[in-house]
C-alpha atoms as a PDB file:
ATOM      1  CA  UNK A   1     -21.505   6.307   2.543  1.00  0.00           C
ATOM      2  CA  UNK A   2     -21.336   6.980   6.286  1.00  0.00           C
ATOM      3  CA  UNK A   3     -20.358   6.013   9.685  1.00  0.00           C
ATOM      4  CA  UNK A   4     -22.752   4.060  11.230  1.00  0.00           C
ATOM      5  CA  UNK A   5     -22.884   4.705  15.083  1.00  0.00           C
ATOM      6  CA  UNK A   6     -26.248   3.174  15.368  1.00  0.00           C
ATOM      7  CA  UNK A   7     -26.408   0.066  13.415  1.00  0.00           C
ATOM      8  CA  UNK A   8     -29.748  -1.799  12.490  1.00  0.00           C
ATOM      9  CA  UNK A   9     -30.158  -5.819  13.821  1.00  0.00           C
ATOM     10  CA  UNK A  10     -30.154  -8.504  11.371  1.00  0.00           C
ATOM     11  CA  UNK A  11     -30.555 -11.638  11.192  1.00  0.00           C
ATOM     12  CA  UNK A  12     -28.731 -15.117  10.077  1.00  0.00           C
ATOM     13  CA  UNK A  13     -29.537 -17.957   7.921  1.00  0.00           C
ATOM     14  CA  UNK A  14     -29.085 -20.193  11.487  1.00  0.00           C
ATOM     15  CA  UNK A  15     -31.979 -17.263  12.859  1.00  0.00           C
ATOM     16  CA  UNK A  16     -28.828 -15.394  14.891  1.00  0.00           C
ATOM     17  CA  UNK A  17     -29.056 -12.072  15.465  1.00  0.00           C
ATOM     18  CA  UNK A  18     -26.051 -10.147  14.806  1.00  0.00           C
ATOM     19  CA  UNK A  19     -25.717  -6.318  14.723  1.00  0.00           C
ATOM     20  CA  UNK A  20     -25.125  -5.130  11.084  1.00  0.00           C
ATOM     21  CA  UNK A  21     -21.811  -3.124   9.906  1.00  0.00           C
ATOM     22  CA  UNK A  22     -20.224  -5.064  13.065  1.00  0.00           C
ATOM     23  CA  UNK A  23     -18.011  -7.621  10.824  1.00  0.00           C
ATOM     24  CA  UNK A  24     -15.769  -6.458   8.006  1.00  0.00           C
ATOM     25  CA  UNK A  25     -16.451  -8.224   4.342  1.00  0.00           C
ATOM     26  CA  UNK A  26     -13.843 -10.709   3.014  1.00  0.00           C
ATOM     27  CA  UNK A  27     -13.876 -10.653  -0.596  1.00  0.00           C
ATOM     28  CA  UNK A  28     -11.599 -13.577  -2.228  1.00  0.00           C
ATOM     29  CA  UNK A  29     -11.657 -14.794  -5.372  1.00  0.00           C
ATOM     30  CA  UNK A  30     -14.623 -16.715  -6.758  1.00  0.00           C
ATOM     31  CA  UNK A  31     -12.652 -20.384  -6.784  1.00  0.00           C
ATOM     32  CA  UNK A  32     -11.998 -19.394  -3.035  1.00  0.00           C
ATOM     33  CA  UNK A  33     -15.283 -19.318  -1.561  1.00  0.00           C
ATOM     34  CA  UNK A  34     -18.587 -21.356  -1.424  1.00  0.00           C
ATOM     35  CA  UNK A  35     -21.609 -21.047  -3.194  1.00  0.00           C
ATOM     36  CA  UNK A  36     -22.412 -18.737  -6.064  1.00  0.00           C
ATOM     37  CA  UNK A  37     -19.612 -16.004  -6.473  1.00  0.00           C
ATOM     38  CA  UNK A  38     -21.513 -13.605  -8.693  1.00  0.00           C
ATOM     39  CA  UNK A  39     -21.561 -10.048  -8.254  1.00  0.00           C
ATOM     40  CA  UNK A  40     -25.162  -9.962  -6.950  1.00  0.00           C
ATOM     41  CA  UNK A  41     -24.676 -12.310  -4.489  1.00  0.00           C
ATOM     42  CA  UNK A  42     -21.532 -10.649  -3.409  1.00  0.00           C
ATOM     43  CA  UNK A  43     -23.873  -7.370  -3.374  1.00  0.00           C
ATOM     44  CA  UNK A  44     -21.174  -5.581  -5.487  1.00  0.00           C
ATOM     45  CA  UNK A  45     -22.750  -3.606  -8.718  1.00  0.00           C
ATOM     46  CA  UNK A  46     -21.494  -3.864 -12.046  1.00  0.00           C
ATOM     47  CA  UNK A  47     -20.695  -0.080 -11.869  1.00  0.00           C
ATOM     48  CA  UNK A  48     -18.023  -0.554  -9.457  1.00  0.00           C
ATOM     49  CA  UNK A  49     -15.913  -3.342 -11.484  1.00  0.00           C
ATOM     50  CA  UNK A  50     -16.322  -0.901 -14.654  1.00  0.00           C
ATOM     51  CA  UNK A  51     -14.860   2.086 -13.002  1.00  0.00           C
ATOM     52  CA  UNK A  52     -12.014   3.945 -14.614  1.00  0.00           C
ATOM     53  CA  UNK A  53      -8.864   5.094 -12.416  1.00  0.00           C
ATOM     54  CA  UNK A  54     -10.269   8.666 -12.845  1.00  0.00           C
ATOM     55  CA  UNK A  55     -13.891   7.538 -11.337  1.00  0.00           C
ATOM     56  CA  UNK A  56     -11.757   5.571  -9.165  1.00  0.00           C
ATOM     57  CA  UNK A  57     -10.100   8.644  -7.320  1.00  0.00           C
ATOM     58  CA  UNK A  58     -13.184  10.675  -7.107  1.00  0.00           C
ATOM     59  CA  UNK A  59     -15.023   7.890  -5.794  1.00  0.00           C
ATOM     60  CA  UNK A  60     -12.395   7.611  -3.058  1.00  0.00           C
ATOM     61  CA  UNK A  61     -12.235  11.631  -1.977  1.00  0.00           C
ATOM     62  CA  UNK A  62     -16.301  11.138  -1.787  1.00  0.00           C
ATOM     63  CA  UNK A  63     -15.283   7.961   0.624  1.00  0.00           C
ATOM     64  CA  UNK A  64     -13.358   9.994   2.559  1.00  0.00           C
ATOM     65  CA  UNK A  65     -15.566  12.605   3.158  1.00  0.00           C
ATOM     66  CA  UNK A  66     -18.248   9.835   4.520  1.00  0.00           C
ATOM     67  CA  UNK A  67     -15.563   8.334   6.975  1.00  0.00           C
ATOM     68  CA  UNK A  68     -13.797  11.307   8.375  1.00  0.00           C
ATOM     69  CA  UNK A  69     -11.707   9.043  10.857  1.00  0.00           C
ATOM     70  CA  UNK A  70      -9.963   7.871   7.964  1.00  0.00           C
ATOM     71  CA  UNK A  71      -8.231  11.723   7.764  1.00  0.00           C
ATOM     72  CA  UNK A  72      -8.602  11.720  11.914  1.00  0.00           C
ATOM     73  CA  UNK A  73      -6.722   7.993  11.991  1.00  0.00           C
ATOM     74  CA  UNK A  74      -3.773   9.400   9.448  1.00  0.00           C
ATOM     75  CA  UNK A  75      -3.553  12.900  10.743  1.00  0.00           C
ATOM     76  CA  UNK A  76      -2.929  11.410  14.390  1.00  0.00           C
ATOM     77  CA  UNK A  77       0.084   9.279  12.512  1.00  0.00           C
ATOM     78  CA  UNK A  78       1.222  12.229  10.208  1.00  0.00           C
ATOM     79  CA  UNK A  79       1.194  14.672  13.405  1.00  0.00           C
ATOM     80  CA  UNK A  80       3.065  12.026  15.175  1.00  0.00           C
ATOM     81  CA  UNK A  81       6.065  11.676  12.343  1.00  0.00           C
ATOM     82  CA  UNK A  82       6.577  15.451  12.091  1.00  0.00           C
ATOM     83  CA  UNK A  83       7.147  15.877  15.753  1.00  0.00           C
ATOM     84  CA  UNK A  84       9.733  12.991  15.386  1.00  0.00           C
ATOM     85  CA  UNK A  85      11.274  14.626  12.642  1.00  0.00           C
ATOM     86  CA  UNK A  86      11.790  18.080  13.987  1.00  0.00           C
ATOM     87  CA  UNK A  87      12.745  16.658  17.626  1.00  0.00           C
ATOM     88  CA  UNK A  88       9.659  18.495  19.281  1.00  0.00           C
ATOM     89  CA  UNK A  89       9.787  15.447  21.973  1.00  0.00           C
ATOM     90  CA  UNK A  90      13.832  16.383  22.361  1.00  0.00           C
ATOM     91  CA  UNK A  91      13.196  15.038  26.328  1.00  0.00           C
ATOM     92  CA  UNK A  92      13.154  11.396  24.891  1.00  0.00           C
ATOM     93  CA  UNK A  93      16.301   9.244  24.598  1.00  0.00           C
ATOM     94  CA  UNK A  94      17.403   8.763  21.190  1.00  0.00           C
ATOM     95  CA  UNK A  95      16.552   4.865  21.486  1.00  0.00           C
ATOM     96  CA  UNK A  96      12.962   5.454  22.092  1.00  0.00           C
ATOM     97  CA  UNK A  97      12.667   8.218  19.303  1.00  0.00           C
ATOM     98  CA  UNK A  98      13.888   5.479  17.050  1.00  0.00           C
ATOM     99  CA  UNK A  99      11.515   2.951  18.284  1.00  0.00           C
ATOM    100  CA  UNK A 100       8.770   5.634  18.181  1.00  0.00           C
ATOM    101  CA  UNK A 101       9.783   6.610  14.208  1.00  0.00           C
ATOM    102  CA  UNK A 102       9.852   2.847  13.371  1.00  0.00           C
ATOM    103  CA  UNK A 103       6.083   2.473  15.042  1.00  0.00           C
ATOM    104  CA  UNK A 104       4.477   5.671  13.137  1.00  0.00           C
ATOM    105  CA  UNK A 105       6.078   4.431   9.862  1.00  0.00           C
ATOM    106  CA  UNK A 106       4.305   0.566  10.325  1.00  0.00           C
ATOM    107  CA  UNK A 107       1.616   2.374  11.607  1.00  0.00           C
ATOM    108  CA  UNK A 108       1.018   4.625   8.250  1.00  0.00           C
ATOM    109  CA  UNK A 109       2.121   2.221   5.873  1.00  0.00           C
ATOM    110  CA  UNK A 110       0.560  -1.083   7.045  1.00  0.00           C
ATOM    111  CA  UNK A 111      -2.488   0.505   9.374  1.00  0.00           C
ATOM    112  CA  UNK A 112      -3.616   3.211   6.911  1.00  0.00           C
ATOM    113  CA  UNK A 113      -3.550   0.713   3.860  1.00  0.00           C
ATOM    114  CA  UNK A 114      -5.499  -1.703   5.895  1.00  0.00           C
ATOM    115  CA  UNK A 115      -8.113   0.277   7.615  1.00  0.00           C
ATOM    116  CA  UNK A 116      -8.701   1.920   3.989  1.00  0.00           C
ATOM    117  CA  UNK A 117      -9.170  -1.571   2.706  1.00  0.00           C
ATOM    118  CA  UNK A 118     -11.420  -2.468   5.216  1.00  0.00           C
ATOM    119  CA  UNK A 119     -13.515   0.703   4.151  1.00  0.00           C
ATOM    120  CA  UNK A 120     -13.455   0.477   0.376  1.00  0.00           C
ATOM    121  CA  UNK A 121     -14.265  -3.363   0.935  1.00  0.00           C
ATOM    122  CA  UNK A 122     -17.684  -2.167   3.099  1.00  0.00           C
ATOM    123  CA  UNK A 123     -18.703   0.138   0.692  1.00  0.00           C
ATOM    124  CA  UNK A 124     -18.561  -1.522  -2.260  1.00  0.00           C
ATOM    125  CA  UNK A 125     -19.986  -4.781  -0.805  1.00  0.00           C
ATOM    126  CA  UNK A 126     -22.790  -2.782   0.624  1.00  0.00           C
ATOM    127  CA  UNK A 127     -21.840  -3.766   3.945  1.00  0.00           C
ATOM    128  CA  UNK A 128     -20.463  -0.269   5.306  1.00  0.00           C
ATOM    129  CA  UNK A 129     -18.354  -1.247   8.351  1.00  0.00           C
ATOM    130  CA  UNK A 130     -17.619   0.955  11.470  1.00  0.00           C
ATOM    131  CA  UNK A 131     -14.181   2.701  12.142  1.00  0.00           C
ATOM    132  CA  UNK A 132     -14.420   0.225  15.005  1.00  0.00           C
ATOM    133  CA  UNK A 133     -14.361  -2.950  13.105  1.00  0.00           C
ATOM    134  CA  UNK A 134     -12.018  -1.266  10.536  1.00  0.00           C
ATOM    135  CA  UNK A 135      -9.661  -0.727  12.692  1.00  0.00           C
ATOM    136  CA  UNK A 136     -10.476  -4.313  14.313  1.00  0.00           C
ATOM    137  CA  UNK A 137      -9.949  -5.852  11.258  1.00  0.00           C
ATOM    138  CA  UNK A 138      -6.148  -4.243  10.805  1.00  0.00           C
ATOM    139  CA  UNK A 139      -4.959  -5.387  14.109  1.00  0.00           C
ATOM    140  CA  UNK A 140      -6.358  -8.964  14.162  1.00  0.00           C
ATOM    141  CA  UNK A 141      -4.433  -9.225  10.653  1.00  0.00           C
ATOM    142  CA  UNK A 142      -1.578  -7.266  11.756  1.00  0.00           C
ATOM    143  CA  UNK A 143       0.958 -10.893  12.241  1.00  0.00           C
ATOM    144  CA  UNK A 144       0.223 -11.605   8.567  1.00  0.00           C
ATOM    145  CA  UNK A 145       0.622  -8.202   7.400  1.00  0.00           C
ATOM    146  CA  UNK A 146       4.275  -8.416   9.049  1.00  0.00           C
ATOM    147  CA  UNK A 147       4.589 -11.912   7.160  1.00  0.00           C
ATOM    148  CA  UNK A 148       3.786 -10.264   3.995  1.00  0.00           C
ATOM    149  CA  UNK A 149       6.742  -7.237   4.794  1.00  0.00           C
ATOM    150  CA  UNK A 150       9.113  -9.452   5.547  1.00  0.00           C
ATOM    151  CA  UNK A 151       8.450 -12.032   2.759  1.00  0.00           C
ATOM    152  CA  UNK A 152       8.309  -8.950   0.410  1.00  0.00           C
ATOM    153  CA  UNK A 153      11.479  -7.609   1.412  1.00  0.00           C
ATOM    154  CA  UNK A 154      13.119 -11.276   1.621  1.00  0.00           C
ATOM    155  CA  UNK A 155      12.300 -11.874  -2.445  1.00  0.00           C
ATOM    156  CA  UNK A 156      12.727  -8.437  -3.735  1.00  0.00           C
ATOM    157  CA  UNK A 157      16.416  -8.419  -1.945  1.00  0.00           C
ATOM    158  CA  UNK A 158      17.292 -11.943  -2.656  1.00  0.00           C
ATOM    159  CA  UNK A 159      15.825 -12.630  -6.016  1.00  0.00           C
ATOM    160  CA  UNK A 160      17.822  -9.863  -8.012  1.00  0.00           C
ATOM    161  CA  UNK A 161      21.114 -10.920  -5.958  1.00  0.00           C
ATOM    162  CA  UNK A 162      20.693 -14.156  -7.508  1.00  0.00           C
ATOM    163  CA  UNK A 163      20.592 -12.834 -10.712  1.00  0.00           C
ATOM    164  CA  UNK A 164      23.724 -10.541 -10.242  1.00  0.00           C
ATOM    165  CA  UNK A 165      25.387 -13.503  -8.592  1.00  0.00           C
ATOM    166  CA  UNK A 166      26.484 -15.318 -11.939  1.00  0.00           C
ATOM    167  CA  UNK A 167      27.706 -12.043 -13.256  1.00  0.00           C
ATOM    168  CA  UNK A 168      29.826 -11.106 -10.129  1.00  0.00           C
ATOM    169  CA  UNK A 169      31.207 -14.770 -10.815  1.00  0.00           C
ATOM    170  CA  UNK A 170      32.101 -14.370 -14.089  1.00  0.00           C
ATOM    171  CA  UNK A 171      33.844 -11.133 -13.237  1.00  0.00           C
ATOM    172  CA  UNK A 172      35.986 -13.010 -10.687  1.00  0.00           C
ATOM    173  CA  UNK A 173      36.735 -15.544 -13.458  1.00  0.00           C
ATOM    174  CA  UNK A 174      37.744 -12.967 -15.742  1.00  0.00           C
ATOM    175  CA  UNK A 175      41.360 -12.174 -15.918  1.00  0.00           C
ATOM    176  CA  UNK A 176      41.842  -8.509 -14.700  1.00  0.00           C
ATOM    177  CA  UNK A 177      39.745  -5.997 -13.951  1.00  0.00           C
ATOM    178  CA  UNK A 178      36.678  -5.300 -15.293  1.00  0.00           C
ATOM    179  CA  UNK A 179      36.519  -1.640 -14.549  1.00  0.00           C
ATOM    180  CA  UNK A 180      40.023  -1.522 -16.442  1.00  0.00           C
ATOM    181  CA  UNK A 181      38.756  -3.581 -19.333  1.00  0.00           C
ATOM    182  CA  UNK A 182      35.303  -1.757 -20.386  1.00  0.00           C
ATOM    183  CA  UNK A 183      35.174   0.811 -17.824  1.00  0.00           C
ATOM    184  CA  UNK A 184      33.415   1.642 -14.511  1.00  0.00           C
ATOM    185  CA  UNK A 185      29.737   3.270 -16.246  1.00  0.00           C
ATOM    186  CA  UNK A 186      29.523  -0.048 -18.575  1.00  0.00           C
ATOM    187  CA  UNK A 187      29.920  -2.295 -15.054  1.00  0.00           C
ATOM    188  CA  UNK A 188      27.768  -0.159 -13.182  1.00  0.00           C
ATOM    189  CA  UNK A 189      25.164  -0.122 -15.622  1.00  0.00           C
ATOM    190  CA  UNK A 190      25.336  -3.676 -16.497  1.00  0.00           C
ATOM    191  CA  UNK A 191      24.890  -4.567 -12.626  1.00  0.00           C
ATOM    192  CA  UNK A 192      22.207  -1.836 -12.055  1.00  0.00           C
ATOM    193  CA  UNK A 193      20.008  -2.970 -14.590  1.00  0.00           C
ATOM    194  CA  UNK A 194      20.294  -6.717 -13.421  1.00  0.00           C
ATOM    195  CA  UNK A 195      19.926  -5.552 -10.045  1.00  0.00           C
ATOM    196  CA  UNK A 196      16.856  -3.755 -10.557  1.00  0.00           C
ATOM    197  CA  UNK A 197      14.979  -5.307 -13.120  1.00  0.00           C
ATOM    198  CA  UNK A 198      13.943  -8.179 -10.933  1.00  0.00           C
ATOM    199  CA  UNK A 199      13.773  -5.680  -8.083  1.00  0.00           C
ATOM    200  CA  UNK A 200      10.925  -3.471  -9.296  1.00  0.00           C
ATOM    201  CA  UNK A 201       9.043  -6.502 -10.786  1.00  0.00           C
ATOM    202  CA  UNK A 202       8.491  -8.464  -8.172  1.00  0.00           C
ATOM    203  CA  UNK A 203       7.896  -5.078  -6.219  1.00  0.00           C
ATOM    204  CA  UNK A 204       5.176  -4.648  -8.707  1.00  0.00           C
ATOM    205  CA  UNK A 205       4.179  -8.146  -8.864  1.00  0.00           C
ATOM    206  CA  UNK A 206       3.542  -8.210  -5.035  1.00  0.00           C
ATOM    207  CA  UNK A 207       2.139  -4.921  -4.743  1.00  0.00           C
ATOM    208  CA  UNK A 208      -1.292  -6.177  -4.162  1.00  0.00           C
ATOM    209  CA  UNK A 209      -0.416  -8.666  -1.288  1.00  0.00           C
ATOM    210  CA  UNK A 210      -1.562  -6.572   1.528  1.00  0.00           C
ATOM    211  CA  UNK A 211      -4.886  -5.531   0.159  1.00  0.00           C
ATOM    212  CA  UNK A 212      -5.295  -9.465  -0.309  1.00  0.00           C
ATOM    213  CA  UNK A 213      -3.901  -9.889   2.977  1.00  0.00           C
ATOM    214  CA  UNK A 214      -6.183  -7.493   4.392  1.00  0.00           C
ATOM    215  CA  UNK A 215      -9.609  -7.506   2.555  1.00  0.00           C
ATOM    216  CA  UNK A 216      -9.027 -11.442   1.198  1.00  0.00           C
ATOM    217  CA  UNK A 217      -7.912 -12.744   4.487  1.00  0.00           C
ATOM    218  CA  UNK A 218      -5.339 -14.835   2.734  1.00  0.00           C
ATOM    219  CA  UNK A 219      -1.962 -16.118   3.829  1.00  0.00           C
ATOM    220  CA  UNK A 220       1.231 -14.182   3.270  1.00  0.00           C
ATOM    221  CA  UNK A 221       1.888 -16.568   0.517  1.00  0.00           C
ATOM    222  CA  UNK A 222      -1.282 -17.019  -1.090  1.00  0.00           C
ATOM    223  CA  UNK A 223      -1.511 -13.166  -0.892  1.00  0.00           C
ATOM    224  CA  UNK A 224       1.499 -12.845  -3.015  1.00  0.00           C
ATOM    225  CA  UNK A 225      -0.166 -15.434  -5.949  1.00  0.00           C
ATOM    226  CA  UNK A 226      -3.302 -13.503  -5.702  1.00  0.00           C
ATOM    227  CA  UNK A 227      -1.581 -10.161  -6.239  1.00  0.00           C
ATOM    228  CA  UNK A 228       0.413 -11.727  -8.906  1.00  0.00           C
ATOM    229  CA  UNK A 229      -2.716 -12.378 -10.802  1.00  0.00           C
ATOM    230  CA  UNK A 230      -4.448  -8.926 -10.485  1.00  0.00           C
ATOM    231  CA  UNK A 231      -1.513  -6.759 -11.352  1.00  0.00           C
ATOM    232  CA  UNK A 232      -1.189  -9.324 -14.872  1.00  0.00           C
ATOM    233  CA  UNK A 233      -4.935  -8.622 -15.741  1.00  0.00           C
ATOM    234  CA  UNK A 234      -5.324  -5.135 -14.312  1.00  0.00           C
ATOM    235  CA  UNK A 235      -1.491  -4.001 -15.311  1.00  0.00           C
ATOM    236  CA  UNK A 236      -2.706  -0.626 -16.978  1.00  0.00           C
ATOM    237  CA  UNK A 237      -4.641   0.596 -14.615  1.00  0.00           C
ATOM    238  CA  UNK A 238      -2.199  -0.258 -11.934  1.00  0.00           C
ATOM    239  CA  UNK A 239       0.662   1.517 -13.780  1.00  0.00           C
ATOM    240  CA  UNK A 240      -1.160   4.597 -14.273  1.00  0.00           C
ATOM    241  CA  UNK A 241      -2.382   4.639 -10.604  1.00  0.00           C
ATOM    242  CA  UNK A 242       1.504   4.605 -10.203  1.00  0.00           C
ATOM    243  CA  UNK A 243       2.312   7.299 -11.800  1.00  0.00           C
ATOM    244  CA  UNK A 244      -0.458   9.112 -10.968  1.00  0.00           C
ATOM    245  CA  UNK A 245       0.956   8.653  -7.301  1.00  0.00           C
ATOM    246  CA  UNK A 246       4.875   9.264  -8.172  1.00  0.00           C
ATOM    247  CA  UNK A 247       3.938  12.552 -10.008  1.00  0.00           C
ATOM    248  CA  UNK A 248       1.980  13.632  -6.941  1.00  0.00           C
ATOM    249  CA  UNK A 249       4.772  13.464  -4.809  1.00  0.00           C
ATOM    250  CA  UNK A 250       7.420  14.449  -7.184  1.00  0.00           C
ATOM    251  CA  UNK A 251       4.957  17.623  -7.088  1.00  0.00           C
ATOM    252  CA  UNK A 252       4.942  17.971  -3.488  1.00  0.00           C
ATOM    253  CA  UNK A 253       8.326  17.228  -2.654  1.00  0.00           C
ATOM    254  CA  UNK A 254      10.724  19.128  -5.355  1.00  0.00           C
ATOM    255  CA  UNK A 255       9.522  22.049  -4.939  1.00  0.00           C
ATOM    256  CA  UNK A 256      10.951  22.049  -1.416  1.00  0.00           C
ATOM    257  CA  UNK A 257      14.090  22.042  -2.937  1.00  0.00           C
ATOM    258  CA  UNK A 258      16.918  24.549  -4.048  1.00  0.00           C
ATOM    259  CA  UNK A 259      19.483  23.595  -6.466  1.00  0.00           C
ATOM    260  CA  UNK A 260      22.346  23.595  -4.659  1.00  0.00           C
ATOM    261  CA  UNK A 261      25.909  23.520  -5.298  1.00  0.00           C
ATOM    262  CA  UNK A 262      26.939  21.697  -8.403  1.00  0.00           C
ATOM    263  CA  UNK A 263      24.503  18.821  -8.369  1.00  0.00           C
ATOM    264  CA  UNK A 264      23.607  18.642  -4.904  1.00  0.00           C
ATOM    265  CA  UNK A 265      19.693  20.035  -3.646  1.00  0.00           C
ATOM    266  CA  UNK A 266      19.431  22.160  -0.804  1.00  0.00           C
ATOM    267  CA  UNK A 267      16.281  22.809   1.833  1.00  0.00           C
ATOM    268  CA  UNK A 268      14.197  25.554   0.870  1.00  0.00           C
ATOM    269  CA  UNK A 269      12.061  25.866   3.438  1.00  0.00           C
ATOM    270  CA  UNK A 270      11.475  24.004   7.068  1.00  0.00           C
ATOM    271  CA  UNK A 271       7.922  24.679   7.179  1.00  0.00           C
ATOM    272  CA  UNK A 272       7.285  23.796   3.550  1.00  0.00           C
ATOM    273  CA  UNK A 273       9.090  20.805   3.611  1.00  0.00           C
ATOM    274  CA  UNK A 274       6.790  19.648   6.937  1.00  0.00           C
ATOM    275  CA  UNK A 275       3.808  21.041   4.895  1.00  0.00           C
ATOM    276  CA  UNK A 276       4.800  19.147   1.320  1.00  0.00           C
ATOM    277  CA  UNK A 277       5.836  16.126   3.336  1.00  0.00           C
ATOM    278  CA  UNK A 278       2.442  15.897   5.442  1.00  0.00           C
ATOM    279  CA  UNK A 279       0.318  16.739   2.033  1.00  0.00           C
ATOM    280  CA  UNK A 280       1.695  13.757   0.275  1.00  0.00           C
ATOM    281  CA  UNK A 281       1.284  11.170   2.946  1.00  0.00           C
ATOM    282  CA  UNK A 282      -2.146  12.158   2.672  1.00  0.00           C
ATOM    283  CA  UNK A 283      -2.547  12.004  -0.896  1.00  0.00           C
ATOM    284  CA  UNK A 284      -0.884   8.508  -0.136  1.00  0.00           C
ATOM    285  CA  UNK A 285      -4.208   7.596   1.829  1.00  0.00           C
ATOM    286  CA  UNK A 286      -6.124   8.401  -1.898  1.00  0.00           C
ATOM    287  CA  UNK A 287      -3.881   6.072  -3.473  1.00  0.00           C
ATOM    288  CA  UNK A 288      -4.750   3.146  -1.050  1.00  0.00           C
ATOM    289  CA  UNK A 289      -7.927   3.639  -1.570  1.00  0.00           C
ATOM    290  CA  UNK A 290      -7.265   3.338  -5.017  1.00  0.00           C
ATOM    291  CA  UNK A 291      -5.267  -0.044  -4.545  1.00  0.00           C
ATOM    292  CA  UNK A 292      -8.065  -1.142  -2.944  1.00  0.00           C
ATOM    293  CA  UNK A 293     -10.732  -0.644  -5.134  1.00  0.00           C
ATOM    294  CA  UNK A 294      -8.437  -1.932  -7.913  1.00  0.00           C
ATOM    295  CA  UNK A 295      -8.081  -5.311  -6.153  1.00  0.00           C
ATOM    296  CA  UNK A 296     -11.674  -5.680  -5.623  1.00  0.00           C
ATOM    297  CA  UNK A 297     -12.412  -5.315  -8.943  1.00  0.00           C
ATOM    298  CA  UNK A 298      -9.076  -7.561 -10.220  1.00  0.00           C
ATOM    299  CA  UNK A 299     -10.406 -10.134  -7.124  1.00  0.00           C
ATOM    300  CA  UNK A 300     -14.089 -10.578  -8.240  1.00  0.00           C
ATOM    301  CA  UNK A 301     -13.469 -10.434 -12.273  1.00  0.00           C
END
């Protein structure tokens, strides 16, 4: 696993001749593409579906250290945010620091995850592709990456307010109030859970969409059924990737932290917050690596 700088020629079946490692694999699902969809003729070895979340994660720091503009690519972003966040560029109008925090933010979460796809999707093809086309690859699909975000965000907000709807109805129907009749934690917690039940699921459910967006080349919407199908038959692995991510950054990010006054947490340290806060965006570049991988194998199953 390398980048390739100086890429061999090969050939077509039309007798073309096309420069290798210069076009990024698409890997959809085998009722989505013609011909045979086996895993030898998608040049993807049996060891790579069989991998374990563990082999998964090594596999990805050993990726890393074959593509080191993967850490260059983030570092520029994570460099960026910090100086945002402690107002190093205090010349700026507040405005365009707001615009500029808004970029780096789309930039990490969408660009990282999709030049990391673009990656894992070379290597385990064996089809390496360049940072070049990588990053190619995330800007041509950048409008349906945005298509995905907003779709997300439109049915993990509106969904669960549909299901709260009936009960803030039958509240309203209910003479007196409700907080008076069973008290304000029973109505809280009744409305949290409906709330975010549906919120987290679909969250979950959809999780997936931009690696299908990405590596797939799928519409927003077809993204979103294809993701809904991996996370059903790869739902363990997917969970413990999860966690495996949310204790990482619990890690990072408590210990920057004083209790405070009554309940209330207090900064520790400026430098080790900026330290803690860069370390875990870059242990979030592991974990989409991670997603990746597990789509491939969810994709090609």
């Amino acid at each position: 696993m390398s980048e390739h700088t100086d890429a061999p020629i090969r050939s077509t079946s039309t007798g073309d001749r096309i420069t290798a490692y210069d076009v990024a694999p698409t890997i959809k699902a085998r009722d989505d593409i013609d011909g045979c969809g086996c895993l030898e003729c998608r040049n993807i070895e049996t060891t790579a579906t069989r991998r374990s979340v563990l082999d998964t994660l090594v596999w990805s720091v050993r990726l890393f250290r074959s593509y080191p503009s993967i850490i260059v690519f983030a570092g520029v972003i994570i460099s960026a945010n910090r100086l945002l966040e402690t107002d190093s560029i205090g010349v700026l109008p507040m405005p365009a620091v707001g615009i500029l925090e808004t970029l780096t933010a789309f930039a990490f979460i969408i660009m990282i995850r999709a030049y990391v796809g673009t990656i894992v999707a070379g290597e385990l093809t064996g089809d390496p592709v360049t940072g070049r086309e990588g990053l190619r690859r995330s800007i041509a699909r950048t409008p349906a990456l945005v298509g995905v975000i907003v779709l997300t965000v439109l049915f993990v907000m509106t969904v669960p307010f549909l299901v709260v709807l009936p009960l803030l109805i039958l509240a309203g129907a209910i003479p007196g109030n409700p907080v008076d009749i069973v008290g304000f934690p029973v109505v809280a917690a009744v409305g949290g859970v409906a709330f975010a039940v549906p919120f987290f699921l679909l969250l979950f459910k959809f999780w997936f969409a931009l690696e299908a967006c990405v590596i797939g080349q799928y519409s927003p919407l077809k993204s979103f059924r294809v993701s809904w199908r991996i996370t059903t038959n790869y739902r363990g692995k997917f969970v413990l990737v999860g966690m495996i991510a949310v204790g990482s950054a619990l890690s990072f990010y408590l210990p920057t932290y004083l209790p405070g006054m009554g309940t209330s947490l207090a900064p520790l340290n400026p430098v080790l917050s900026v330290l803690s806060s860069s370390v875990g965006e870059l242990l979030s570049i592991l974990w989409a690596s991670a997603y990746a991988h597990i789509y491939v194998q969810g994709i090609v199953s």
